[in-house]
Protein backbone atom coordinates (compact mmCIF):
# COMPACT_ATOMS: atom_id res chain seq x y z
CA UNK A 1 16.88 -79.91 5.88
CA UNK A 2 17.19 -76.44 7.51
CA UNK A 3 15.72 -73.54 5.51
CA UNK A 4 16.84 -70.10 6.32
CA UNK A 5 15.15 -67.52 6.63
CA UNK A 6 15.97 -63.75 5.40
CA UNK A 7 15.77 -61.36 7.41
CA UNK A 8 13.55 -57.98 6.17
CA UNK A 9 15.34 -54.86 6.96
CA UNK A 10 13.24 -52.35 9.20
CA UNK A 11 10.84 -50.57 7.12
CA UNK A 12 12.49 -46.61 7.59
CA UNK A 13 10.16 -43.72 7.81
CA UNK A 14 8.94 -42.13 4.34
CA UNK A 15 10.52 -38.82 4.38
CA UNK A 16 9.62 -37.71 1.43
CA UNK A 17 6.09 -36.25 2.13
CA UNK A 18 7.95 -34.41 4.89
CA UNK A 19 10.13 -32.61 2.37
CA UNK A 20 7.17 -31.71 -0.22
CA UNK A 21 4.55 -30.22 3.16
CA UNK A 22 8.06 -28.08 4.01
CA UNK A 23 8.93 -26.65 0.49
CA UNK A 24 5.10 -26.13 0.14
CA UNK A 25 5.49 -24.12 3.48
CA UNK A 26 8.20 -22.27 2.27
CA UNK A 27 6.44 -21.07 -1.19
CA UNK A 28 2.68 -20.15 1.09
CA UNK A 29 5.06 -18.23 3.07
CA UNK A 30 6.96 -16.29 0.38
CA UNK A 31 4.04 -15.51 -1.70
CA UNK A 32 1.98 -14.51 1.02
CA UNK A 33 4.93 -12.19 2.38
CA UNK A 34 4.31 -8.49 2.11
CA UNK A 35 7.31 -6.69 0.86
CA UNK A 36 7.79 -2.85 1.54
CA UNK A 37 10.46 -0.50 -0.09
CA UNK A 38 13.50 0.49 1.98
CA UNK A 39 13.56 4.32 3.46
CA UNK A 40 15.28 6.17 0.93
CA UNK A 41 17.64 7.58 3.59
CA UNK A 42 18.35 6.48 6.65
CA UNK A 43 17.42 8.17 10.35
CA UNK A 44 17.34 7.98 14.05
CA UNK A 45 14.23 9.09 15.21
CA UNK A 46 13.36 10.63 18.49
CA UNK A 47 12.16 8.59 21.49
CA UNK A 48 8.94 9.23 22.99
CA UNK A 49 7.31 7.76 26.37
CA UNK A 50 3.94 7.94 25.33
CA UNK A 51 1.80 7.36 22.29
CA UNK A 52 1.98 4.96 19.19
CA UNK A 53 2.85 5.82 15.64
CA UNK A 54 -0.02 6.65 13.35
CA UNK A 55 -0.29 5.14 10.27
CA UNK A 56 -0.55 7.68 7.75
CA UNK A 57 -0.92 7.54 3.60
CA UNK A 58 1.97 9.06 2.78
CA UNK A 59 5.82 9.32 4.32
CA UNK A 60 7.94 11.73 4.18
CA UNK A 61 11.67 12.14 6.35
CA UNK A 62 13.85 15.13 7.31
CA UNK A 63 17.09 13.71 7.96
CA UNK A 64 20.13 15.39 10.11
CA UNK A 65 21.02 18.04 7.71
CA UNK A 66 16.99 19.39 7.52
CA UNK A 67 16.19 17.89 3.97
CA UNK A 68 13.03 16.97 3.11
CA UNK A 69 12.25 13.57 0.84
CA UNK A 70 9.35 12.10 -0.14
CA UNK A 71 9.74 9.24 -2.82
CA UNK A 72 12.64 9.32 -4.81
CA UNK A 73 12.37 13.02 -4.53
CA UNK A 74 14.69 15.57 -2.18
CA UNK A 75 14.53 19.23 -1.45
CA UNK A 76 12.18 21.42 -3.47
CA UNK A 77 11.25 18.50 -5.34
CA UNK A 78 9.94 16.35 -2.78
CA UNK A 79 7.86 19.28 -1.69
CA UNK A 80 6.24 19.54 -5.29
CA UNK A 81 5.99 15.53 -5.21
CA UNK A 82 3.75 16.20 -1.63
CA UNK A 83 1.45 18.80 -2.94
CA UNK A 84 1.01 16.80 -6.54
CA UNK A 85 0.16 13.49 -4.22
CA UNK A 86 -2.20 16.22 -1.76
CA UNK A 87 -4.01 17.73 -4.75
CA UNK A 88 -5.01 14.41 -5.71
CA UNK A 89 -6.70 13.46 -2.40
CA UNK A 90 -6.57 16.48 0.00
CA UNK A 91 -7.65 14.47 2.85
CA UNK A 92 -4.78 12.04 2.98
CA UNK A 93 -2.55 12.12 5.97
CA UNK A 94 1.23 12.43 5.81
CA UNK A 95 3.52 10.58 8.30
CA UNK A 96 6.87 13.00 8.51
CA UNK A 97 9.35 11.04 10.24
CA UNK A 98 12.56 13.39 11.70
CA UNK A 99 15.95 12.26 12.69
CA UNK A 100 15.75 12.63 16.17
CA UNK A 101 19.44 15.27 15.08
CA UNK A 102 17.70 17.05 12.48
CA UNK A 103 17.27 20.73 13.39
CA UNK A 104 14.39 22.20 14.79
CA UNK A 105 13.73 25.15 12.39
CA UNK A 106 13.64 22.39 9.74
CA UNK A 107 11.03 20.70 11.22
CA UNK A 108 9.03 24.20 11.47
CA UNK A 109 9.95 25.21 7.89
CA UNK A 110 8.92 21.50 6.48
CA UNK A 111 5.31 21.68 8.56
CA UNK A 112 4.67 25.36 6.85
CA UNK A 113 5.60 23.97 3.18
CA UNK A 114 3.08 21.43 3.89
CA UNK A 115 0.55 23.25 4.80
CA UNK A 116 1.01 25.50 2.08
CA UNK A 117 0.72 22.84 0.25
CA UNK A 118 -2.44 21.71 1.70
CA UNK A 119 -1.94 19.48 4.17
CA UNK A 120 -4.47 19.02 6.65
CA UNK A 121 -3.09 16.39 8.99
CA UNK A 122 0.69 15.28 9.10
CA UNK A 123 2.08 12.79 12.04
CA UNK A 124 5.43 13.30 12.91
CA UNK A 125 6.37 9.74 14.24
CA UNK A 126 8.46 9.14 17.13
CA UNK A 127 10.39 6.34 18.30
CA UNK A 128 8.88 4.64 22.10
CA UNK A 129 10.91 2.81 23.66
């Protein structure tokens, strides 16, 4: 009498623990993401050859027309919002960040407001290529 034998099928790879280690990935790597706010408008900054942006406390942007924002605030009001955020820490830096088509006597107006404001440092940060 002949017996026959059956025949085991290959044993396939467990994929499985492959799928939990990526989805377990994919959550460390969206909790542990740092999220920042977009610009409130947007600008195209000047190129510089030399020098690297500072990081500063605060930002603040002048945008082609020569208005000043800071926050959610524009004009007059974002110059109120800078010496409110100022008062509280006068030693805090302020990053102003032109379009690179704003108008040079807006730049020179802005920098006096904030110093009558009391600003004691502000970057302006520049694009390098």
């Amino acid at each position: 009498m002949q017996i026959e034998t059956l025949k085991r099928k290959p044993r396939s790879e467990a994929i499985l623990p492959m799928i939990n280690v990526v989805f377990l990935l994919l959550i460390f790597f969206l909790m542990s993401a740092q999220l920042s706010s977009p610009d409130p408008v947007e600008i195209t900054p000047p190129l510089a050859a030399v020098g690297e942006p500072a990081e500063a406390s605060l930002k603040a942007f002048i945008d082609r027309g020569g208005a000043l924002y800071f926050e959610a605030e524009k004009g007059a009001k974002a110059t109120a919002a800078l010496a409110a955020a100022l008062a509280k820490a006068p030693d805090r830096r302020i990053e102003l960040r032109a379009d690179a088509l704003a108008p040079a006597q807006a730049l020179t107006r802005v920098m006096t407001e904030l110093a009558a404001a009391g600003a004691v440092q502000v970057d302006v940060g520049v694009n390098t290529p």
